[in-house]
Each structure stands twice: as C-alpha cells, then as structure tokens.
Protein backbone atom coordinates (compact mmCIF):
# COMPACT_ATOMS: atom_id res chain seq x y z
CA UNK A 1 79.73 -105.76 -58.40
CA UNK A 2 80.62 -107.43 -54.67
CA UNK A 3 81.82 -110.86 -55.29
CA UNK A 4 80.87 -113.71 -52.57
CA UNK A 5 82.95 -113.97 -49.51
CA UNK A 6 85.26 -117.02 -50.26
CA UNK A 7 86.99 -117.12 -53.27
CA UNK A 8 89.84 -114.22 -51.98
CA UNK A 9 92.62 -116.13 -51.53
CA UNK A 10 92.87 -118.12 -54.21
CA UNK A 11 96.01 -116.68 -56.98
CA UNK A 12 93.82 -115.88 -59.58
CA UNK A 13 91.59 -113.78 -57.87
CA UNK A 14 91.03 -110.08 -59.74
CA UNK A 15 94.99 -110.93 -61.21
CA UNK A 16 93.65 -108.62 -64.02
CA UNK A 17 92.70 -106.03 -61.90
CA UNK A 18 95.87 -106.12 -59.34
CA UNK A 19 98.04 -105.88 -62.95
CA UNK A 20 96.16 -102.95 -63.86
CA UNK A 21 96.89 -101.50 -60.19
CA UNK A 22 100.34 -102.42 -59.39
CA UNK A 23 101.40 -100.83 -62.54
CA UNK A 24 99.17 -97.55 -61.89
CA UNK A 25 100.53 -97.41 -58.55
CA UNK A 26 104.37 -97.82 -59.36
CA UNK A 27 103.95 -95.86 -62.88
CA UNK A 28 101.47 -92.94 -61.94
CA UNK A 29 101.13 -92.80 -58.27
CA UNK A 30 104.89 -93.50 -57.18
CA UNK A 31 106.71 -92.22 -60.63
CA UNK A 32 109.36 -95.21 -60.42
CA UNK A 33 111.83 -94.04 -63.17
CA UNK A 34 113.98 -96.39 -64.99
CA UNK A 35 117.21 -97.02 -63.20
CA UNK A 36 115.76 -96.49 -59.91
CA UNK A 37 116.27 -98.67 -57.23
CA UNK A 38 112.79 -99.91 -55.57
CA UNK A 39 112.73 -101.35 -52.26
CA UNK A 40 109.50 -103.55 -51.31
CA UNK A 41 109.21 -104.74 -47.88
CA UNK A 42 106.55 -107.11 -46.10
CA UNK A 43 105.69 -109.21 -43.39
CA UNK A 44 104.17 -112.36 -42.54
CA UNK A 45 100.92 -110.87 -42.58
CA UNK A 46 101.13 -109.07 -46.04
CA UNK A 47 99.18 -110.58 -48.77
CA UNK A 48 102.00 -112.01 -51.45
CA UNK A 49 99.93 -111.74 -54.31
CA UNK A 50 100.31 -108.14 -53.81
CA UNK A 51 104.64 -107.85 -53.16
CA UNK A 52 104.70 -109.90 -56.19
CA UNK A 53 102.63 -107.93 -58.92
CA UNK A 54 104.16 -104.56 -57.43
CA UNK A 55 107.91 -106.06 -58.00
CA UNK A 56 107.32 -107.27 -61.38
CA UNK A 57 105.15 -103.85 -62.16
CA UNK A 58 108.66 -102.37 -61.72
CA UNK A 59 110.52 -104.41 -63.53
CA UNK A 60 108.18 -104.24 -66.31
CA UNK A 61 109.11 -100.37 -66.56
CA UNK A 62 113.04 -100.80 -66.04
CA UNK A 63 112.75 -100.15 -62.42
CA UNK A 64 115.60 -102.63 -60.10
CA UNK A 65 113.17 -103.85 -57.56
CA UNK A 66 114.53 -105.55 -54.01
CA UNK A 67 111.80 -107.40 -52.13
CA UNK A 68 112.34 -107.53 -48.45
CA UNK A 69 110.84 -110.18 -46.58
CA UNK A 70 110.96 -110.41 -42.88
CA UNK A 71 108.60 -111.71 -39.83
CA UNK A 72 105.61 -109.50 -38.16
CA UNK A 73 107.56 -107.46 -35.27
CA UNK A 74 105.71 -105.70 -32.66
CA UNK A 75 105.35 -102.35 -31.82
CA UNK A 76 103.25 -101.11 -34.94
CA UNK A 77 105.02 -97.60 -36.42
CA UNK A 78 107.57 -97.92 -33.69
CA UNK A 79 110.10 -100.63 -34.28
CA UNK A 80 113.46 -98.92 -32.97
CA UNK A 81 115.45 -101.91 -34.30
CA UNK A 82 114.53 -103.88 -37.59
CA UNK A 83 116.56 -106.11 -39.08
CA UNK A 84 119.48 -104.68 -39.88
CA UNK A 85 119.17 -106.12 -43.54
CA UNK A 86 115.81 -104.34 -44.15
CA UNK A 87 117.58 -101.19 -42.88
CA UNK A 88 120.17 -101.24 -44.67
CA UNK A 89 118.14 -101.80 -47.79
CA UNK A 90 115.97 -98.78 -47.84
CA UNK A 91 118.24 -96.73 -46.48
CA UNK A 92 119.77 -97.19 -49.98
CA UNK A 93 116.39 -97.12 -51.74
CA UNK A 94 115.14 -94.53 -54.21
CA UNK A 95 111.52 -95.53 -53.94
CA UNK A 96 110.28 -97.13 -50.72
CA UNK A 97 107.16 -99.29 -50.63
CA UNK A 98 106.33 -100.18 -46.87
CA UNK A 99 103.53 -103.08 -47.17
CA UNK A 100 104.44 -104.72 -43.51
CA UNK A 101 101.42 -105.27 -41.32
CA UNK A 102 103.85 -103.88 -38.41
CA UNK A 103 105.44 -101.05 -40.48
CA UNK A 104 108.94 -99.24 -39.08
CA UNK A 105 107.27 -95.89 -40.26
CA UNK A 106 108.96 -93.61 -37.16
CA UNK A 107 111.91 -95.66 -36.44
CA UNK A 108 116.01 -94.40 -36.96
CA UNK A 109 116.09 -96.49 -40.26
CA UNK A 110 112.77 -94.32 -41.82
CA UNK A 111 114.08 -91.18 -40.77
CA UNK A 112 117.57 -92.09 -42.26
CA UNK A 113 115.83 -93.63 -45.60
CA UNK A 114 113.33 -90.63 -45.83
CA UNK A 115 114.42 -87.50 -43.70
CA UNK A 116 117.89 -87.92 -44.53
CA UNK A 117 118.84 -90.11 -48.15
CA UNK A 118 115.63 -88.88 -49.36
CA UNK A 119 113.85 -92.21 -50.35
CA UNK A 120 110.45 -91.37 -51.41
CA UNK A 121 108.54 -93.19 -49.35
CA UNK A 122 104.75 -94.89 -49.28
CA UNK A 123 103.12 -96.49 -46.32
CA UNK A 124 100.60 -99.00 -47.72
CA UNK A 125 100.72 -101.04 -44.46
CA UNK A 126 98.71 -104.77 -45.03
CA UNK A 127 97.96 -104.02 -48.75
CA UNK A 128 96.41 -106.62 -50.25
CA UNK A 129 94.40 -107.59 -53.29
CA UNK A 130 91.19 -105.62 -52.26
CA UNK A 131 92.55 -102.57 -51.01
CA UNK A 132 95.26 -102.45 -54.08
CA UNK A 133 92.18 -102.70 -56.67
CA UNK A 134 89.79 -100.35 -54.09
CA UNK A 135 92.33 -97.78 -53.78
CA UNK A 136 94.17 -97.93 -56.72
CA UNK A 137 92.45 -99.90 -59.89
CA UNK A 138 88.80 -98.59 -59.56
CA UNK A 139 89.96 -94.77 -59.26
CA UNK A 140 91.45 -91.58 -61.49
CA UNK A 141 93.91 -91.01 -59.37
CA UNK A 142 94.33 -87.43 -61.09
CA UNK A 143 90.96 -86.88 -60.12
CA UNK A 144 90.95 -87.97 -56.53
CA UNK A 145 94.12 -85.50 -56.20
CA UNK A 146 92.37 -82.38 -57.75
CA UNK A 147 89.54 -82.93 -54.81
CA UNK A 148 92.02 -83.55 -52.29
CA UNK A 149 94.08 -80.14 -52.97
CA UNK A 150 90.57 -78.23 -53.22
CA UNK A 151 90.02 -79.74 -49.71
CA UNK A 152 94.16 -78.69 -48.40
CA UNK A 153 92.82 -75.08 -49.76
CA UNK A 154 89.91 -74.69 -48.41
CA UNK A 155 90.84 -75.88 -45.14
CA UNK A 156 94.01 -73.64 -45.17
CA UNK A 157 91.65 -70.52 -45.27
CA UNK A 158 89.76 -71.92 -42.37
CA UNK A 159 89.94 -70.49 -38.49
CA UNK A 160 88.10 -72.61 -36.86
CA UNK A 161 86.83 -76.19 -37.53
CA UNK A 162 84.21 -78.32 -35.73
CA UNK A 163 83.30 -81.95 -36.59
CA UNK A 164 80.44 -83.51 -35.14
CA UNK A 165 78.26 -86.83 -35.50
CA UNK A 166 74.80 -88.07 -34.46
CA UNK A 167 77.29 -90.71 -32.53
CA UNK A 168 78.33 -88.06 -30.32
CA UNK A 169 81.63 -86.36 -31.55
CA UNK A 170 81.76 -82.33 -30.63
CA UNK A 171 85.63 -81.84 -31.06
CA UNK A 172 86.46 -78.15 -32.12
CA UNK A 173 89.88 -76.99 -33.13
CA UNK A 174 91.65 -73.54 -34.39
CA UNK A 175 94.06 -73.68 -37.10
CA UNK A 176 95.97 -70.46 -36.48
CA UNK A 177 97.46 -70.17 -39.94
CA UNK A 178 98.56 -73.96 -39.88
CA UNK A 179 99.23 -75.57 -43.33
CA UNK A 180 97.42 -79.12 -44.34
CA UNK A 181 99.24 -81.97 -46.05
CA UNK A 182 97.91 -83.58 -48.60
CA UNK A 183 99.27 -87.01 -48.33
CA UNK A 184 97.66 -88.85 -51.27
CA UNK A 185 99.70 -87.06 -53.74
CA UNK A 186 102.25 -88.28 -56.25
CA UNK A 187 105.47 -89.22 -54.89
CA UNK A 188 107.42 -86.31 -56.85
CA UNK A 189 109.46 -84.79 -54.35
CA UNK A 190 112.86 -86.39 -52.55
CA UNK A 191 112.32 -87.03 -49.12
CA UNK A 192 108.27 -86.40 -48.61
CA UNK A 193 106.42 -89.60 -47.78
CA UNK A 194 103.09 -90.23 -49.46
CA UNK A 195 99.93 -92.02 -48.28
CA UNK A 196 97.53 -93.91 -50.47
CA UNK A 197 95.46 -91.40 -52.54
CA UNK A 198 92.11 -89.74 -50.65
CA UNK A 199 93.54 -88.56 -47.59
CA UNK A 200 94.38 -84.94 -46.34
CA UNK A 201 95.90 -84.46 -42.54
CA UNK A 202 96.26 -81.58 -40.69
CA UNK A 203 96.78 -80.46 -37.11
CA UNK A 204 95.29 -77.31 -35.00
CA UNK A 205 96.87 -75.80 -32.14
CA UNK A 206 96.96 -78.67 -30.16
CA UNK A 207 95.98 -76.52 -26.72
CA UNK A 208 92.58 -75.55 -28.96
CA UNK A 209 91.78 -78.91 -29.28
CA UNK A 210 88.55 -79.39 -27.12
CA UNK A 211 85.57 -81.57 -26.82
CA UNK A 212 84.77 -85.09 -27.27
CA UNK A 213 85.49 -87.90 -30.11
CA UNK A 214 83.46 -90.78 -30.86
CA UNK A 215 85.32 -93.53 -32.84
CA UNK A 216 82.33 -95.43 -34.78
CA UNK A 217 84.01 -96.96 -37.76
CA UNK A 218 87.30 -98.83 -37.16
CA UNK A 219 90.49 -98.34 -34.54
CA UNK A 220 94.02 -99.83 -35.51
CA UNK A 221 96.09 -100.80 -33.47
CA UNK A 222 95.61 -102.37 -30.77
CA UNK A 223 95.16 -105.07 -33.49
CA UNK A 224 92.79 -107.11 -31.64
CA UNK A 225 90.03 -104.55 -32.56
CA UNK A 226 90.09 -103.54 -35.90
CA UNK A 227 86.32 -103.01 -37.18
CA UNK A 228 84.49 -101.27 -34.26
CA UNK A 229 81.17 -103.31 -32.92
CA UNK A 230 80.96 -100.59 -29.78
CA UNK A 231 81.78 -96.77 -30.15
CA UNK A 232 84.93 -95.90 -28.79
CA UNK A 233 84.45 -92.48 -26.79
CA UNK A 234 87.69 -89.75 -25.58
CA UNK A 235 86.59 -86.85 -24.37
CA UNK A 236 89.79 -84.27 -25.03
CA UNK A 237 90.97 -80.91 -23.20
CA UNK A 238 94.23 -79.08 -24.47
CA UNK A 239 94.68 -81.54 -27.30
CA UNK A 240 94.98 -84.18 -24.73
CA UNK A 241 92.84 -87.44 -23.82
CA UNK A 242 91.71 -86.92 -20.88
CA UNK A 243 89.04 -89.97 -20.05
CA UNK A 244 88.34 -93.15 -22.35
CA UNK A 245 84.79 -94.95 -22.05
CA UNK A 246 82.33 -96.73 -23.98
CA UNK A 247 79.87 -99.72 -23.17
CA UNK A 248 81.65 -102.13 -25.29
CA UNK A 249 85.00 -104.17 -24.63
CA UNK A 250 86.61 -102.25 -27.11
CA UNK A 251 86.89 -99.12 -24.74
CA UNK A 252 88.73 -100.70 -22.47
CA UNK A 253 90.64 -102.47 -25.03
CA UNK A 254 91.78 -99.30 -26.20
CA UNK A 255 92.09 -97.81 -22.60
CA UNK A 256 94.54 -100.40 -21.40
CA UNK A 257 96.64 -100.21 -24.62
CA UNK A 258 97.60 -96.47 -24.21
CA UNK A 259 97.91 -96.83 -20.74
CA UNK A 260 100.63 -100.02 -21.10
CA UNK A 261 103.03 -97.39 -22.88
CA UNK A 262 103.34 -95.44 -19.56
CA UNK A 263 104.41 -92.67 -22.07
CA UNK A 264 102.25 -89.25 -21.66
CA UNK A 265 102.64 -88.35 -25.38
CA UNK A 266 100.59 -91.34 -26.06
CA UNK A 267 97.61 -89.69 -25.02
CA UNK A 268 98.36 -86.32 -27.49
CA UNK A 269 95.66 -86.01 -30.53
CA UNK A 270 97.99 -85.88 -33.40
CA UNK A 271 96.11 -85.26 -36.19
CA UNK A 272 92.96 -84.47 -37.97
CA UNK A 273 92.33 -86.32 -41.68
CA UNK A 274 89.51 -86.67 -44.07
CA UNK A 275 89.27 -89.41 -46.04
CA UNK A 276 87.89 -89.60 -49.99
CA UNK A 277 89.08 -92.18 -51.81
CA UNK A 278 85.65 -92.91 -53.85
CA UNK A 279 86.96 -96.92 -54.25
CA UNK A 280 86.25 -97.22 -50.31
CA UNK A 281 82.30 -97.26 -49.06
CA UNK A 282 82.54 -99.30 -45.96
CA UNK A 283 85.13 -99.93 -43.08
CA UNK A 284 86.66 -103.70 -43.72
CA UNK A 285 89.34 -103.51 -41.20
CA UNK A 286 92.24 -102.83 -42.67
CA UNK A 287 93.38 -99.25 -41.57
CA UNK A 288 94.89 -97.96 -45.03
CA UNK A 289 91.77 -98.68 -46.80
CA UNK A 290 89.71 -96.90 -43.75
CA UNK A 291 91.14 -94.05 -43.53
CA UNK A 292 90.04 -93.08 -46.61
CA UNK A 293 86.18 -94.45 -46.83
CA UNK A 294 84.57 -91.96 -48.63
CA UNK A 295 83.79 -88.64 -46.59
CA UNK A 296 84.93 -90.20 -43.27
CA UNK A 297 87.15 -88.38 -40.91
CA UNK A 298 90.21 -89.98 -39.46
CA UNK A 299 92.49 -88.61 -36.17
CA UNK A 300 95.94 -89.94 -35.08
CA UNK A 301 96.98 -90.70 -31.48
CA UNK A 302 100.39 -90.73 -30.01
CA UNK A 303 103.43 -89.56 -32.43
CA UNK A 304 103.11 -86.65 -34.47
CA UNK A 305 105.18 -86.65 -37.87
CA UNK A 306 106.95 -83.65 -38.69
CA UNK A 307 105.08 -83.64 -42.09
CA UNK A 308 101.87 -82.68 -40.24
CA UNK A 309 102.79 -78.99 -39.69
CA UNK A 310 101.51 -79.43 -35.95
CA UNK A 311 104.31 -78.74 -32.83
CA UNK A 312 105.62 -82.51 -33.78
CA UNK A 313 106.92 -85.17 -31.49
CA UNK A 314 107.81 -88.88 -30.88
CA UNK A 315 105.47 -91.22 -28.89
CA UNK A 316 105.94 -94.91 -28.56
CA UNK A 317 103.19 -95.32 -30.78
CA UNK A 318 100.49 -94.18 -32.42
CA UNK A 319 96.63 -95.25 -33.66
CA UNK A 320 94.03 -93.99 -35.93
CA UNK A 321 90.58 -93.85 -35.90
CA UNK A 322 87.36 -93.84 -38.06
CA UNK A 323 84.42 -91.45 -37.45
CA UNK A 324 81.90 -92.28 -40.19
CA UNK A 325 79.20 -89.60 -41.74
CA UNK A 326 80.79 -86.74 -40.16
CA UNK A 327 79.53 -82.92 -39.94
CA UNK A 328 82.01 -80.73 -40.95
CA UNK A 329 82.02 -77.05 -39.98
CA UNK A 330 84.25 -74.45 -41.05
CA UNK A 331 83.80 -70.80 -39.77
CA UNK A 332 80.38 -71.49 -39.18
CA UNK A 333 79.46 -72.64 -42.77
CA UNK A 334 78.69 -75.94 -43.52
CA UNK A 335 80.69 -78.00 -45.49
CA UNK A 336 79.91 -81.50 -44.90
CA UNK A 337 76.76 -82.71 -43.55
CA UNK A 338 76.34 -86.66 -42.35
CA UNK A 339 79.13 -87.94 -44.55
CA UNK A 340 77.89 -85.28 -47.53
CA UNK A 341 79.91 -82.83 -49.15
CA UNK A 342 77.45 -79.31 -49.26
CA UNK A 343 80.33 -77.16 -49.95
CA UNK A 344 79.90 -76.63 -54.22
CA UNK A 345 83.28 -77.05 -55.67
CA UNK A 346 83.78 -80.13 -54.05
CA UNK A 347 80.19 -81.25 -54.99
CA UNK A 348 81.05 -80.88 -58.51
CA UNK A 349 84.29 -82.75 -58.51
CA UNK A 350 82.15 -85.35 -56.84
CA UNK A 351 80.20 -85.62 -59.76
CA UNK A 352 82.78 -85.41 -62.11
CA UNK A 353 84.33 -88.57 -60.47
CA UNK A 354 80.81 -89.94 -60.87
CA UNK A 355 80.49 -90.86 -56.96
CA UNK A 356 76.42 -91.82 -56.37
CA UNK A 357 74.35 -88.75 -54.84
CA UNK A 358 76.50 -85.84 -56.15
C-alpha cells in the first residue's frame, strides 16, 4: 500500500519496518559477526533515521559500530582527499557501510580500506527510510540472489548481447568469454565490495561496444537531474561516447558535465547492469534504489572498477543511467521483452518471489 506524500520525515515513519531492515541488512545481507568493528559513514544529505537504526542493528548483535559523520563533498565517487578522520576509520574497519550522498567509493582511502585491509565494503549511497524498507524489508533477499546468479550464468554463456527499447536504444556488445559480477550478493568474502541486492554488472569488449543509448528513467550525477523528464540520448562507437543530444535541458545538462572533466576516460561506457530488486517499480530519484527497478537496465560512465572484469581504469568520475522496459537479446534468443523476463528459469523464480505478471 503507497502511503500519501507528506508524512516521510517525520521519526516514526515505517520505524517498524526500518528495524526489521537494518537488522536484515547488517545480520543477513552484510554478515556483521560479533566482535567486528563496523564503520558507518554519512553526509549532510543522508537520511539519520537510517545511520541510526543501522548502528544500533549492530550493536544489537555484538557488533562495535563507529558512525562517521562529515559534510557533503563534491566530486561524487571521486573524492581524492576525505577527511582524514573518516579515512582513517575505515581503513581500520571490518565492515564498511558507505551511506554519503557524495560517496569516496574510488578514492586512495577505499582502495586502502577494501583492495588492501580487506574491509568488506557496501555502497548504499543516500539510503534512506524508503529505499532501506524497498530494498531491504519488503524482499527475500535469498531469493533475489538465486535470480541474480541464474542471470551472472546465463549471461556468462552469452556471445553477443543487444538491448534495445521503443525509446530508441540499439547498443550491441560481445562478451568474449568475460565474467559478470553479481554485486547484490552477501558480503562473505574479505575485500569484495557489495551493492544493494538486484543488481548484476558486467562489461563487453569495450571496442565491441556499438550503437546508441537512450537514458529514459533516471541519470545521477550531475545531481541537478536525477529523475529524467527528457530522454537522454549517446550514440557510442568503440565503447566510447561519441555525440550527446536530446530535446530536453537534461542533454545538455549531461553534455556539459562530462565535458567540464576535460578527462577522455570520462566519456568510456563502463559497464552494463540489470536491475531486479522486486521492492523497486518506479524510478524516485535516488540512484541506489534505480538501479535496481525491476527488469531495468543500468550502464556506468567514466571509471571502471576492477571488480567489473572489463580492461579497468580511473576516470574523474563516473554516472549511471536508467533505461526502463528494456529488450534483451542474447545470441539471438530473446530473453527479455519490454521490461519482461521470457527466458523460463528466470520466469519461474519470478513467480516464486510472487512478482505480478509472472
């Protein structure tokens, strides 16, 4: 049931259902152990209802948690320099929960936290009360999981992959024996960030990457776009943007923000990602929680994380956007058709998850 628009931000808004969530999340999702030390940062912009249920979730299971509280920066995934407290703290963190608005995801102090000490690490940039009960309360996350690695398998087999919408997106791709990672998983392993559960991400051979993308759901960052009103249109050669356009502001929104990095890498399509988190249905804005609307595809500009499996590099940024009811081809056969699954098994996990339609 939607409630009315209004009645968000006051404290006791779905408090039962953010308990249930931040102890799911912390419990089942991230696997906080007793002992372990649990570093929480957030910004200005991060909803505190949220930083404060996670931190006492841990607690509540003999977790130490640290909250680290700091202003928005700039430079979203690429702050070179952040406080030197907050680095300092999760470079000595066992579990790392990111919920800053302008997370320091591909900065020196996350690749000495994660890549290096091993912190296992979640980006849940902006979380707040919706997306924590959307993503996290509504959902088996077991479940969610089994579809995701029946979608990393099936996609592993695949040569070639084509996704196209009645919007206009023809972008084709060849995998080449490439791996996918399956970034909604439990946080099990030292040193392997995860992502909120329903997303899989995946790079082709970036010089197969051809044809043209259509972003018709939601674009973060720039920040000052957010839900998209106007399609956002690249057309791409090599893996590479080669021309931005659309009839809405939001084009050359978009436009002007790559072009401000003067960096060539910030044109590079970095990766590929479905989304299938069944507690999403709609775009609302906040990128987490739109990556994963159910049976939307995602793609990253700009830096490429090693974790990707693509050739990997460092950009001064990087920004993701939503292509809603996407057609999905793979070899030829149709696996997804307008934002539908076709493809059986994953049909039938559908339905097991008891999503509407399957």
């Amino acid at each position: 049931m939607e409630i009315n628009i209004g009645i968000e931000m006051r404290d006791e808004y779905k408090r039962l259902e953010v308990a249930k969530g931040a102890l799911k999340f912390v419990r089942d999702f991230m696997l906080v152990k007793p002992g372990e030390n649990v570093v929480i940062n957030y910004d200005t912009c991060v909803d505190e209802r949220v930083v404060k249920a996670l931190a006492e979730a841990v607690y509540a299971i003999d977790g130490v948690p640290s909250v680290v509280y700091t202003p928005t920066g700039t430079g979203f995934y690429a702050q070179s320099k952040p406080p030197a407290p907050l680095a300092a703290a999760v470079c000595s963190a066992d579990v790392w929960i990111e919920l800053a608005y302008a997370p320091i995801m591909h900065g020196e102090a996350y690749r000495q936290a994660v890549d290096v000490n091993g912190a296992r690490y979640i980006c849940a940039t902006g979380l707040d009360v919706e997306m924590l009960v959307n993503l996290i309360t509504k959902i088996d996350i077991d479940k969610v999981i089994e579809l995701g690695e029946y979608f990393k398998a099936r996609i592993e087999e695949t040569e070639e992959i084509v996704v196209k919408t009645k919007q206009g997106t023809n972008l084709r791709g060849r995998m080449g024996g490439r791996k996918v990672r399956h970034s909604g998983i439990k946080a099990k392993e030292k040193g392997y960030p995860v992502m909120m559960p329903g997303q899989t991400s995946w790079c082709p051979i970036e010089e197969t990457i051809e044809g043209t993308l259509v972003f018709d759901g939601a674009l973060f960052p720039p920040e000052s776009i957010g839900i998209l009103r106007n399609p956002v249109v690249l057309e791409l050669k090599e893996g590479r943007i080669v021309d931005v356009y659309g009839e809405g502001r939001e084009a050359k929104i978009f436009k002007d923000w790559l072009d401000s990095f003067n960096d060539p890498n910030m044109y590079r399509l970095a990766h590929f990602s479905q989304g299938f988190n069944p507690g999403v249905t709609k775009v609302t804005g906040r990128i987490v929680e739109d990556e994963r609307v159910f049976g939307c595809m995602e793609f990253g500009i700009g830096s490429q994380g090693v974790k990707v499996g693509g050739a990997h590099w460092n950009a001064a940024s990087h920004t993701d956007g939503i292509v809603l009811y996407p057609t999905i081809i793979l070899d030829g056969e149709l696996f997804e058709e307008d934002g539908v699954y076709i493809d059986a098994k994953a049909r039938e996990i559908c339905r097991q998850l008891g999503i509407e339609g399957y």
